[in-house]
Every structure is written in C-alpha cells, then in structure tokens.
N, C-alpha and C. Protein backbone atom coordinates (compact mmCIF):
# COMPACT_ATOMS: atom_id res chain seq x y z
N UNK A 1 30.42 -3.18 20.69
CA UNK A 1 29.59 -4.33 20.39
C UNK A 1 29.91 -4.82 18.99
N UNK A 2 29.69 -6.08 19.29
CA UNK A 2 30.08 -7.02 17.56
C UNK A 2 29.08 -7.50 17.23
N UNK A 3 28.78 -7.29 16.05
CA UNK A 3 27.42 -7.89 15.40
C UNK A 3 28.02 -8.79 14.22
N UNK A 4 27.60 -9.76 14.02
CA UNK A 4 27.89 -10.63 13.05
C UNK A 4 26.88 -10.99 12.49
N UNK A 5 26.69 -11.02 10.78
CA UNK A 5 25.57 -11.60 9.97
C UNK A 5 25.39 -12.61 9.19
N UNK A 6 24.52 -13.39 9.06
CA UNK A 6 25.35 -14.47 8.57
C UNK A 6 24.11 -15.24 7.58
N UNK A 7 24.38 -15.28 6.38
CA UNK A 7 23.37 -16.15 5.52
C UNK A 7 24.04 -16.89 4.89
N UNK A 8 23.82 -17.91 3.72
CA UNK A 8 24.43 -18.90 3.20
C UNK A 8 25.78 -18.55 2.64
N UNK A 9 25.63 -18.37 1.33
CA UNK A 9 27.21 -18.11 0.67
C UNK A 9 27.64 -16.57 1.19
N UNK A 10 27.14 -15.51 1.51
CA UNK A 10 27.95 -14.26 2.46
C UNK A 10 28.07 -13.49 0.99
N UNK A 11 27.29 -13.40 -0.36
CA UNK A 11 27.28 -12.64 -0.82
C UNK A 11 26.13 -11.91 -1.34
N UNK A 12 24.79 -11.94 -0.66
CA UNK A 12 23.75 -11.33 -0.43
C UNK A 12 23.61 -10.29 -0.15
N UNK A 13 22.49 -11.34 1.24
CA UNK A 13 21.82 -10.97 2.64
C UNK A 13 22.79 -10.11 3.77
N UNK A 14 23.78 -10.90 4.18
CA UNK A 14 24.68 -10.76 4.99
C UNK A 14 25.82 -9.62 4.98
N UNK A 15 25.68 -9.64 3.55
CA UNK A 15 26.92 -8.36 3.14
C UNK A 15 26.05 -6.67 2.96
N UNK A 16 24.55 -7.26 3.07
CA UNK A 16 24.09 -6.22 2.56
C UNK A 16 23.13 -5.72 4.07
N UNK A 17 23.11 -6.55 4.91
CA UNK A 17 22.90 -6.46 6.12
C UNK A 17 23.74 -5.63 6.74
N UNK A 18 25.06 -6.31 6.70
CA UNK A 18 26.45 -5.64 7.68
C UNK A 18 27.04 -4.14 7.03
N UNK A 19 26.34 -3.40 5.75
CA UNK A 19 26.67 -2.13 5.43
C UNK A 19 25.31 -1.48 6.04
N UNK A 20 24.49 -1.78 5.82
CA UNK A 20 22.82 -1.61 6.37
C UNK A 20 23.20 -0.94 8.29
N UNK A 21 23.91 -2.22 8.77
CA UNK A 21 23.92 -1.77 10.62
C UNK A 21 25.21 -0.83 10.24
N UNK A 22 25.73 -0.74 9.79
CA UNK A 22 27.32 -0.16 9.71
C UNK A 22 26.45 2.21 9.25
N UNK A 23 25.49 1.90 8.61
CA UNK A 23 24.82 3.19 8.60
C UNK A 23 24.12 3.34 9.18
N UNK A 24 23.58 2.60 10.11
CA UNK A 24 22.57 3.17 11.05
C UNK A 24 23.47 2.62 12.53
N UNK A 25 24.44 2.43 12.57
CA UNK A 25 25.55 2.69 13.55
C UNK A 25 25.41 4.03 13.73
N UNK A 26 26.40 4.79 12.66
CA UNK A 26 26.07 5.92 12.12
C UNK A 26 25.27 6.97 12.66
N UNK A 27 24.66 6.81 11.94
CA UNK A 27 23.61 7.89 12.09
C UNK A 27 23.27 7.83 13.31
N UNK A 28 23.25 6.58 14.29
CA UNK A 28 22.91 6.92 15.62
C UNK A 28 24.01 7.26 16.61
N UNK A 29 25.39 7.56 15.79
CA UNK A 29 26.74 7.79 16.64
C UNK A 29 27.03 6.94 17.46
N UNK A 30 26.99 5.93 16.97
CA UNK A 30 27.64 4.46 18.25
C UNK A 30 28.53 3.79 17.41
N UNK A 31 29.61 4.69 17.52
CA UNK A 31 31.23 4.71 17.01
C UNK A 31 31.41 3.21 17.38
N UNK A 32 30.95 2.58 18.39
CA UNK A 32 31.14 1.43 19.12
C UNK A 32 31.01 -0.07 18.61
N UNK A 33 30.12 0.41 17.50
CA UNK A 33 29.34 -1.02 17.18
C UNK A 33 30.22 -1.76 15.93
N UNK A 34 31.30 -3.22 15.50
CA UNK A 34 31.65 -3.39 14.76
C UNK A 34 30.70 -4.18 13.91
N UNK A 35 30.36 -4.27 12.43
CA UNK A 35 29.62 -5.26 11.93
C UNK A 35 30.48 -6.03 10.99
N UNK A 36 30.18 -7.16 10.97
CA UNK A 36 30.78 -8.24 10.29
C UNK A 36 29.72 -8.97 9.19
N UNK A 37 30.23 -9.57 8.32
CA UNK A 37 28.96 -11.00 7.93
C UNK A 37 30.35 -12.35 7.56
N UNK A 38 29.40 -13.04 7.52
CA UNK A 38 29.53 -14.63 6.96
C UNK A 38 28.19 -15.48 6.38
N UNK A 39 29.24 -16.28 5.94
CA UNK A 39 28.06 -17.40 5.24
C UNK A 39 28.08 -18.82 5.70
N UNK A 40 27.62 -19.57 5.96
CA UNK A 40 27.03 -20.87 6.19
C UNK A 40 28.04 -21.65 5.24
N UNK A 41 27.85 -21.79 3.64
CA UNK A 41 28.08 -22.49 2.66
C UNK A 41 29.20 -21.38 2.07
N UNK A 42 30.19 -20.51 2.94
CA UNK A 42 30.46 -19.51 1.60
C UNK A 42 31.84 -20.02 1.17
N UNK A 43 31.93 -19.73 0.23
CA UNK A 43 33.51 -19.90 -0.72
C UNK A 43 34.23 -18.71 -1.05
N UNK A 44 35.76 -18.53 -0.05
CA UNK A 44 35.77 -17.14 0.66
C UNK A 44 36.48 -16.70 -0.96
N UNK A 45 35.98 -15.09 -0.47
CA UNK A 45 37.02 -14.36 -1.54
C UNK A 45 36.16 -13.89 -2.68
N UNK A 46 34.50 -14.55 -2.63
CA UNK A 46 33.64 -13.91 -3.66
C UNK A 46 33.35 -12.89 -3.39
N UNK A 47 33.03 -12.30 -4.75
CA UNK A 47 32.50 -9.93 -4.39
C UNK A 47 31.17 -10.68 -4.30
N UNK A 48 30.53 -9.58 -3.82
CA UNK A 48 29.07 -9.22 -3.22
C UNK A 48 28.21 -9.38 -4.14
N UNK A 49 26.80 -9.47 -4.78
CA UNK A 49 26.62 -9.59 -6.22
C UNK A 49 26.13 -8.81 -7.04
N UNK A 50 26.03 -8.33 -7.90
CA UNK A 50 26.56 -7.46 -8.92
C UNK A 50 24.88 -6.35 -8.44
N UNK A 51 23.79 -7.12 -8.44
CA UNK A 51 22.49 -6.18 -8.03
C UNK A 51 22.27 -5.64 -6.26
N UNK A 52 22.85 -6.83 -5.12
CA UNK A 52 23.18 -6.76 -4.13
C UNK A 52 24.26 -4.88 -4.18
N UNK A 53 25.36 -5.20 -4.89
CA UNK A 53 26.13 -4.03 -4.93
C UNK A 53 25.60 -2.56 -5.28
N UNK A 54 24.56 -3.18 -6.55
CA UNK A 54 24.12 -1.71 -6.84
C UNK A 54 22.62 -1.46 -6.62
N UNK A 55 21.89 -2.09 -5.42
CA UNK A 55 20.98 -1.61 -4.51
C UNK A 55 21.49 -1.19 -3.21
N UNK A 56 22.68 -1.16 -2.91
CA UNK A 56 23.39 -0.83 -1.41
C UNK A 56 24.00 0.48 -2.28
N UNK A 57 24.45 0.71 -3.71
CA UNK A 57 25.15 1.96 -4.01
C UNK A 57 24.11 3.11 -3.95
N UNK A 58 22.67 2.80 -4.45
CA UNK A 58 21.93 3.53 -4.58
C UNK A 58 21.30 4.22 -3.12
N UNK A 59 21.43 3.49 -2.22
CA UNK A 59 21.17 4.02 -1.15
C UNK A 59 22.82 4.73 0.04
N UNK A 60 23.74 5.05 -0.60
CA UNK A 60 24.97 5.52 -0.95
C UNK A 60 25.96 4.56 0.44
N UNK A 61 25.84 2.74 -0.13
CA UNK A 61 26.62 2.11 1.11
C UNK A 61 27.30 1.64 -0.20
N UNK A 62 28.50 0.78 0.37
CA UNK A 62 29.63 0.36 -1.03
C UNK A 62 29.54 -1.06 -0.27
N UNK A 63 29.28 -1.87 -1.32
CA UNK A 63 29.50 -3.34 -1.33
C UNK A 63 30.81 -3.63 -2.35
N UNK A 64 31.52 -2.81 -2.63
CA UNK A 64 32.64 -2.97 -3.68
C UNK A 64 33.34 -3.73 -3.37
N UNK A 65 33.82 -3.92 -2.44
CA UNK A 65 35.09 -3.93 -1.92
C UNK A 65 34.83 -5.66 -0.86
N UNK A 66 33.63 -5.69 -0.66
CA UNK A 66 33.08 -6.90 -0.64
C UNK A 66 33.83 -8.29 -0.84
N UNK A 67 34.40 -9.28 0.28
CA UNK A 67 34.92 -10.55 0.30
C UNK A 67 34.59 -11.28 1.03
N UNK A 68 33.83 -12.55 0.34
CA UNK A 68 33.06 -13.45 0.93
C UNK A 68 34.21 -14.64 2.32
N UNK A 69 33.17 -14.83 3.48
CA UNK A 69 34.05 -15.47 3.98
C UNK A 69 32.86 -16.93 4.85
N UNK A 70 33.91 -18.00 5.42
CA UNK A 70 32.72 -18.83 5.84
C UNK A 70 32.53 -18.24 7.22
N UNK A 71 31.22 -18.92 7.61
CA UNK A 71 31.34 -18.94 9.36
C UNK A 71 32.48 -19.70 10.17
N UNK A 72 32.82 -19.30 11.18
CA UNK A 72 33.69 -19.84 11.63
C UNK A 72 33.72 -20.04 12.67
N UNK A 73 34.63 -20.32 14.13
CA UNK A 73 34.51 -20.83 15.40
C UNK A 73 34.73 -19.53 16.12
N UNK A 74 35.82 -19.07 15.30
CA UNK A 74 36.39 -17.27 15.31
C UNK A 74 36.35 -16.35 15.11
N UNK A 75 34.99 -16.34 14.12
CA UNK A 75 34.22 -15.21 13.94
C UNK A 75 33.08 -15.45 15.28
N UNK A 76 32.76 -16.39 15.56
CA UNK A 76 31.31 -16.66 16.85
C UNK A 76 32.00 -15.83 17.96
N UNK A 77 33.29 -16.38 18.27
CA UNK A 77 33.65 -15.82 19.70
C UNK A 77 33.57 -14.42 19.28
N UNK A 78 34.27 -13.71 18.33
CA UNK A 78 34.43 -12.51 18.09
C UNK A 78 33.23 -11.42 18.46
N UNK A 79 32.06 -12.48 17.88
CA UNK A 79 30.75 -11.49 17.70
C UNK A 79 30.01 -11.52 19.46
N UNK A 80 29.62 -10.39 19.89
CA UNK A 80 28.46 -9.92 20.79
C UNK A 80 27.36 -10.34 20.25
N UNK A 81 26.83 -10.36 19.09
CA UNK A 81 25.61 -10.89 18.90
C UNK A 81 25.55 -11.64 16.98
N UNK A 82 25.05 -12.51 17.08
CA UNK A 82 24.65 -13.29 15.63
C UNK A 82 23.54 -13.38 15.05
N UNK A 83 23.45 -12.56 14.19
CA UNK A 83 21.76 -12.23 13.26
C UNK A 83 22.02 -13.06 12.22
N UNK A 84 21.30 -14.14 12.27
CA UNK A 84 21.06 -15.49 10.94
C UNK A 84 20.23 -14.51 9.85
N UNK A 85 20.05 -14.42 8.88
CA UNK A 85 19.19 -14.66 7.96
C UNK A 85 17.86 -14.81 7.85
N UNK A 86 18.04 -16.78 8.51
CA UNK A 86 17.12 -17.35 8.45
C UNK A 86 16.82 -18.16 9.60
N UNK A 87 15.86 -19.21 10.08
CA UNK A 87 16.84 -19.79 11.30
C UNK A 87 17.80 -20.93 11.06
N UNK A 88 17.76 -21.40 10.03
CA UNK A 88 18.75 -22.31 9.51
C UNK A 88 20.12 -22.01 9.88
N UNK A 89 20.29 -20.09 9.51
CA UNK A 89 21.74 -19.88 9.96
C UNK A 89 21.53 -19.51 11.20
N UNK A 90 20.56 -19.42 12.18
CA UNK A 90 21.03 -19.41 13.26
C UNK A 90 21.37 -20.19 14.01
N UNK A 91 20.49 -21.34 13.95
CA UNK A 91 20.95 -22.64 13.88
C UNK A 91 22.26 -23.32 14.03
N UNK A 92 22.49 -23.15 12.70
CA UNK A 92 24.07 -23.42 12.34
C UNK A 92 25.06 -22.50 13.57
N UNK A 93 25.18 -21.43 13.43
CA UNK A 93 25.90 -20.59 13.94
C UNK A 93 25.77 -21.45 15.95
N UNK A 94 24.38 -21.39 16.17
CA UNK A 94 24.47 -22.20 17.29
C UNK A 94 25.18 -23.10 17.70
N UNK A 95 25.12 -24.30 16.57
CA UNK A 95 25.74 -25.65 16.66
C UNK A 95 27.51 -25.27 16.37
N UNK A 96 27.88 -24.32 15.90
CA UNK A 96 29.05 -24.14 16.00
C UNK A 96 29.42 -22.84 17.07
N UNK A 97 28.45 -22.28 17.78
CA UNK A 97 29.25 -22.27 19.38
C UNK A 97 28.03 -21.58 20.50
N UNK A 98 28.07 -23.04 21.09
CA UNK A 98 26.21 -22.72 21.63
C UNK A 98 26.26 -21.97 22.77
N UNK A 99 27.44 -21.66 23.01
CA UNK A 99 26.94 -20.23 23.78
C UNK A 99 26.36 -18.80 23.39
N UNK A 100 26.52 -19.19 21.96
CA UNK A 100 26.80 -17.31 21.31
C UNK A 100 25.05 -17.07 21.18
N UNK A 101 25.17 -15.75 21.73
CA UNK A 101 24.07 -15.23 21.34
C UNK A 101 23.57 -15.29 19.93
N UNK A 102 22.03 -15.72 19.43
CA UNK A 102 22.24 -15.86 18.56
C UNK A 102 20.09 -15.51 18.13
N UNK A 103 20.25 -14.99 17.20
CA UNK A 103 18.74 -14.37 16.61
C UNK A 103 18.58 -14.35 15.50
N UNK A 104 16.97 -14.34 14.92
CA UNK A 104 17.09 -14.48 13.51
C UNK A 104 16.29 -12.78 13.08
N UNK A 105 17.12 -12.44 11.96
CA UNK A 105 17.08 -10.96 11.17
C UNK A 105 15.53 -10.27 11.97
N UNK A 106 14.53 -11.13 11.35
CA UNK A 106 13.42 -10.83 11.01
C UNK A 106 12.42 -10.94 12.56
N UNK A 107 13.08 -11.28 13.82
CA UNK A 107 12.76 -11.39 14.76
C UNK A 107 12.90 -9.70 15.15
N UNK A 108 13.39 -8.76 14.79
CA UNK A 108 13.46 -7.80 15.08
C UNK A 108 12.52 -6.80 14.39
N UNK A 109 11.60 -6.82 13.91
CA UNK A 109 10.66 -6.74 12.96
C UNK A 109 9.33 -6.34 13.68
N UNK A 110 8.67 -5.07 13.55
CA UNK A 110 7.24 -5.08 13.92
C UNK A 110 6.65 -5.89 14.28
N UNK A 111 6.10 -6.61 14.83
CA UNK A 111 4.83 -8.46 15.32
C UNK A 111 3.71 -8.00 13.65
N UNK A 112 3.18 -6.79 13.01
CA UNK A 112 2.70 -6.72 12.27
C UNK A 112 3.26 -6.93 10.69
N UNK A 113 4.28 -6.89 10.84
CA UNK A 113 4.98 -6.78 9.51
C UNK A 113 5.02 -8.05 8.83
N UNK A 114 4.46 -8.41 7.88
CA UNK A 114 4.00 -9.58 6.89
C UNK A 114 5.52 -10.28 7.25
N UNK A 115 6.84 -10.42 7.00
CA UNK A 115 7.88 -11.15 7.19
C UNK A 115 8.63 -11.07 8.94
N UNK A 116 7.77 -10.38 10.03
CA UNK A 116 8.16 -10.58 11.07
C UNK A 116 8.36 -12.22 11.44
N UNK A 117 9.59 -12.80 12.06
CA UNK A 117 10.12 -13.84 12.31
C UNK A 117 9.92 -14.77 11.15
N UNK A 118 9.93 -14.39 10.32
CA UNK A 118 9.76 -15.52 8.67
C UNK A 118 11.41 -15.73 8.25
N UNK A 119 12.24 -15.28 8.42
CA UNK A 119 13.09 -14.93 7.76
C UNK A 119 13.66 -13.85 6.69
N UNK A 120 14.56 -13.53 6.09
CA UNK A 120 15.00 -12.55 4.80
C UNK A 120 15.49 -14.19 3.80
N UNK A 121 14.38 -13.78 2.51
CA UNK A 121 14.53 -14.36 1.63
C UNK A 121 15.62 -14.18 1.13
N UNK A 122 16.26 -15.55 -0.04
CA UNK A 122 17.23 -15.45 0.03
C UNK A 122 16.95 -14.74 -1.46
N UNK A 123 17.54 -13.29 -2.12
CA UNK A 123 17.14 -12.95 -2.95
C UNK A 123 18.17 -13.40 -4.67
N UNK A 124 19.12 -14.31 -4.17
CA UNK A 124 20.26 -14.88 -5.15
C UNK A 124 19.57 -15.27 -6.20
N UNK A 125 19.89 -14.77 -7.87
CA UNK A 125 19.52 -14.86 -8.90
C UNK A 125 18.55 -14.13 -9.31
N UNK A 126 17.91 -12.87 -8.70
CA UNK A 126 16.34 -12.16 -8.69
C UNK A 126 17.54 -11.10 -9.61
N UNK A 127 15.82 -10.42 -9.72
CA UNK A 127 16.64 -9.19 -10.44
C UNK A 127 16.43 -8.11 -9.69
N UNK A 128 16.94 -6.76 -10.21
CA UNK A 128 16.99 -5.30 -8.85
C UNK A 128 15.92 -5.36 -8.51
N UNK A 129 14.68 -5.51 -8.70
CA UNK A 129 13.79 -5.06 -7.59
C UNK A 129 13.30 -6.41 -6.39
N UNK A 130 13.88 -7.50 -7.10
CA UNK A 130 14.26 -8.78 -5.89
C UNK A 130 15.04 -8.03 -4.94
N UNK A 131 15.91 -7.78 -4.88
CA UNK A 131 17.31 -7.44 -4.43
C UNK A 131 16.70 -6.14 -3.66
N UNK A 132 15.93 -5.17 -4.30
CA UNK A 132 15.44 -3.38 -3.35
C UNK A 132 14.26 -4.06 -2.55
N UNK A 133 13.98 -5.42 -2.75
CA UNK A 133 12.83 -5.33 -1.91
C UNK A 133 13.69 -6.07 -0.47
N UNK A 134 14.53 -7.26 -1.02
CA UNK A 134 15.54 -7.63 0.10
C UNK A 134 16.25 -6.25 0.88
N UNK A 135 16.53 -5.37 0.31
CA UNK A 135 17.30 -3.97 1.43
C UNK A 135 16.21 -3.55 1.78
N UNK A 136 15.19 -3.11 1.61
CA UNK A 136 13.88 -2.30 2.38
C UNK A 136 13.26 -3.23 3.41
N UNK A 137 13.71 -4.75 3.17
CA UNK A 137 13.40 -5.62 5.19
C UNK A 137 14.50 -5.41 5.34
N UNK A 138 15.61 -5.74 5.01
CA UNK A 138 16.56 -5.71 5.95
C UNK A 138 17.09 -4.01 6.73
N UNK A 139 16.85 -3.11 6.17
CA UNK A 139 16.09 -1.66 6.99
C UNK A 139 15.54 -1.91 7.95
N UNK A 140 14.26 -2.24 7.41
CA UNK A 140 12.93 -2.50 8.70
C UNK A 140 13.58 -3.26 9.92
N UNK A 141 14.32 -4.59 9.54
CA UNK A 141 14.49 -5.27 10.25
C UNK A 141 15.97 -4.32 11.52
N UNK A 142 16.55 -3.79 10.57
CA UNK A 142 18.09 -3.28 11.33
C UNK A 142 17.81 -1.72 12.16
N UNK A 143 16.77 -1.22 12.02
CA UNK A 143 16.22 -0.45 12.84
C UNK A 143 15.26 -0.77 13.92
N UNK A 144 14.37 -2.05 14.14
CA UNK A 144 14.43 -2.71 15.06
C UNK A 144 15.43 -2.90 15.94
N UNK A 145 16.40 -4.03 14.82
CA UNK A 145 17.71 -4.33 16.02
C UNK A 145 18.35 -3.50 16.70
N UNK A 146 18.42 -2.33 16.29
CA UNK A 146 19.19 -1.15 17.01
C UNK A 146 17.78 -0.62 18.17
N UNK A 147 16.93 -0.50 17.98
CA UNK A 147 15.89 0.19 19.26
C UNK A 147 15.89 -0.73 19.87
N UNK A 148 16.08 -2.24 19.53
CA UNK A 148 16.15 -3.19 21.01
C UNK A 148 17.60 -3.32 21.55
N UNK A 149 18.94 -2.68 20.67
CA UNK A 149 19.52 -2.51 21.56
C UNK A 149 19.79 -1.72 22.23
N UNK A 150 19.31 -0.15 21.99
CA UNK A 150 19.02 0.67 22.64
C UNK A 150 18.50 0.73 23.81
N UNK A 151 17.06 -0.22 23.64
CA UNK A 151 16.28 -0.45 25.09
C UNK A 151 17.07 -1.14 26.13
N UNK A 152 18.23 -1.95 25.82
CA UNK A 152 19.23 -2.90 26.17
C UNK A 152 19.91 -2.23 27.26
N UNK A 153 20.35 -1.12 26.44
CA UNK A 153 21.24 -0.06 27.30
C UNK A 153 20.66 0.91 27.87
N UNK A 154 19.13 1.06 27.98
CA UNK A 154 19.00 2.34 28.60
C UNK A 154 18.76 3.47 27.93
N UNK A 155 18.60 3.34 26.70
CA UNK A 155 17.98 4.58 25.52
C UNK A 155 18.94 6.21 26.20
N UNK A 156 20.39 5.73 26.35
CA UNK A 156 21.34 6.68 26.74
C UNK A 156 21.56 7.39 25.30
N UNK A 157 21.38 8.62 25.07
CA UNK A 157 21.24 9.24 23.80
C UNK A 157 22.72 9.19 23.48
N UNK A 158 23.10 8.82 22.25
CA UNK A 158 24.37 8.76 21.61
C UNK A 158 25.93 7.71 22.29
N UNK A 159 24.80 7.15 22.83
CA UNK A 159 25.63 6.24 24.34
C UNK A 159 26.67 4.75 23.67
N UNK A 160 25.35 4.59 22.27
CA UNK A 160 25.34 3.46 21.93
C UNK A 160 25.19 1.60 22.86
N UNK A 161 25.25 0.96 22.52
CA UNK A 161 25.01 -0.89 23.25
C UNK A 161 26.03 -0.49 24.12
C-alpha cells in the first residue's frame, strides 16, 4: 500500500506525517506500506524545517535528509491512498486526479478529539512546542489511519493493508 501526504509547501505537516506512518508501519510489521509526502504550493528540493526536524529527532524519526517536492499527476497514480492535511489539500489532490482516493488527516481521529475532521494546523513559523503539539495529532491522527486500515483488511495480525 501507498500512502501519500500532502500539505502546502511539503516541509511541515507532510514530511512529518510520512516519517510518523513510516514508524508505525513499523512497529505494526507491514513491511508493505510505502509513505510518501508532497505539497500543494511546494518548491522542490527544500529540507524539512529546522523545528519540524528536531521534534521528529526527538521522538527518534530523521527528517534530515528531507526534500521538498510538488504534488503531482504521478505521485496521485502512485499513491493507494491521499491524506490532505487539510481539506484544501484534499481537494486539490482531487482536482488533480478524481479518481484517487482521497481523505483528510484529521478524519481519522477519535469523533471526540477537539481537532477530529478540523484539519492539522499548519504549524510554519511556530516555535518547538507549535511544532510537538503538530506531531502529538498527527500520532493521534496516524494511529487511527492504520486501525481503519487494519479493519480494511481484516485485523489479520502482522498481515498489514
């Protein structure tokens, strides 16, 4: 399965999303699952951003290595599924290929959880605890997405989507 993430410029949300499913791939042994991100507005080739990087180090994922890229026609086909952000990028991602499956972050989210279907703020220009509060939804939110795709498949233990 291909997951693709996708918020505005791709050096956030999206980059910090796609190390986020890439460890709880992981940990749930679904060798299977590739994660990707993009951006809406991005200008390829930017690193990840400097608090983005070192709230994903602290929880021991590497945004180092991090290169921004746009959405594309060829990343849509690529992806099994497209987690916007916001719905703006899902939106977008729609209008550029309306078949693709396509959902927003925060739709995966408890029905109780104060930012269920609100979106993931965009946390660009905040300082680290902007940025630790942006990785602790996007957690909440990426452990959702994985138990609904779990339920998807049949809650086959280590089976993965």
């Amino acid at each position: 399965m291909n997951l693709l993430f996708v918020c505005t410029g791709n050096i956030c949300r999206s980059p910090l999303a796609e190390v986020i499913a890439r460890a709880e791939a992981d940990a749930r042994g679904w060798a299977e699952v590739t994660c990707a991100s993009a951006g809406t507005f991005a200008f390829a080739g930017q690193p990840a951003s400097g608090a983005g990087i070192a709230v994903a180090a602290a929880q021991g994922l590497d945004l180092a290595g991090h290169a921004s890229r746009e959405l594309s026609p060829e990343l849509l086909e690529w992806a099994d599924l497209v987690i916007g952000m916001e719905a703006s990028h899902a939106r977008a991602a729609a209008r550029l290929a309306p078949d693709a499956a396509v959902r927003v972050m925060t739709d995966f989210l408890r029905a109780d959880d104060e930012w269920s279907g609100g979106g993931v703020p965009d946390p660009y220009g905040g300082d680290l605890e902007t940025y630790e509060a942006t990785r602790k939804l996007l957690t909440r939110a990426m452990r959702g997405l994985f138990d609904a795709l779990d339920e998807e498949r049949g809650g086959r233990e280590g089976s993965g989507p």
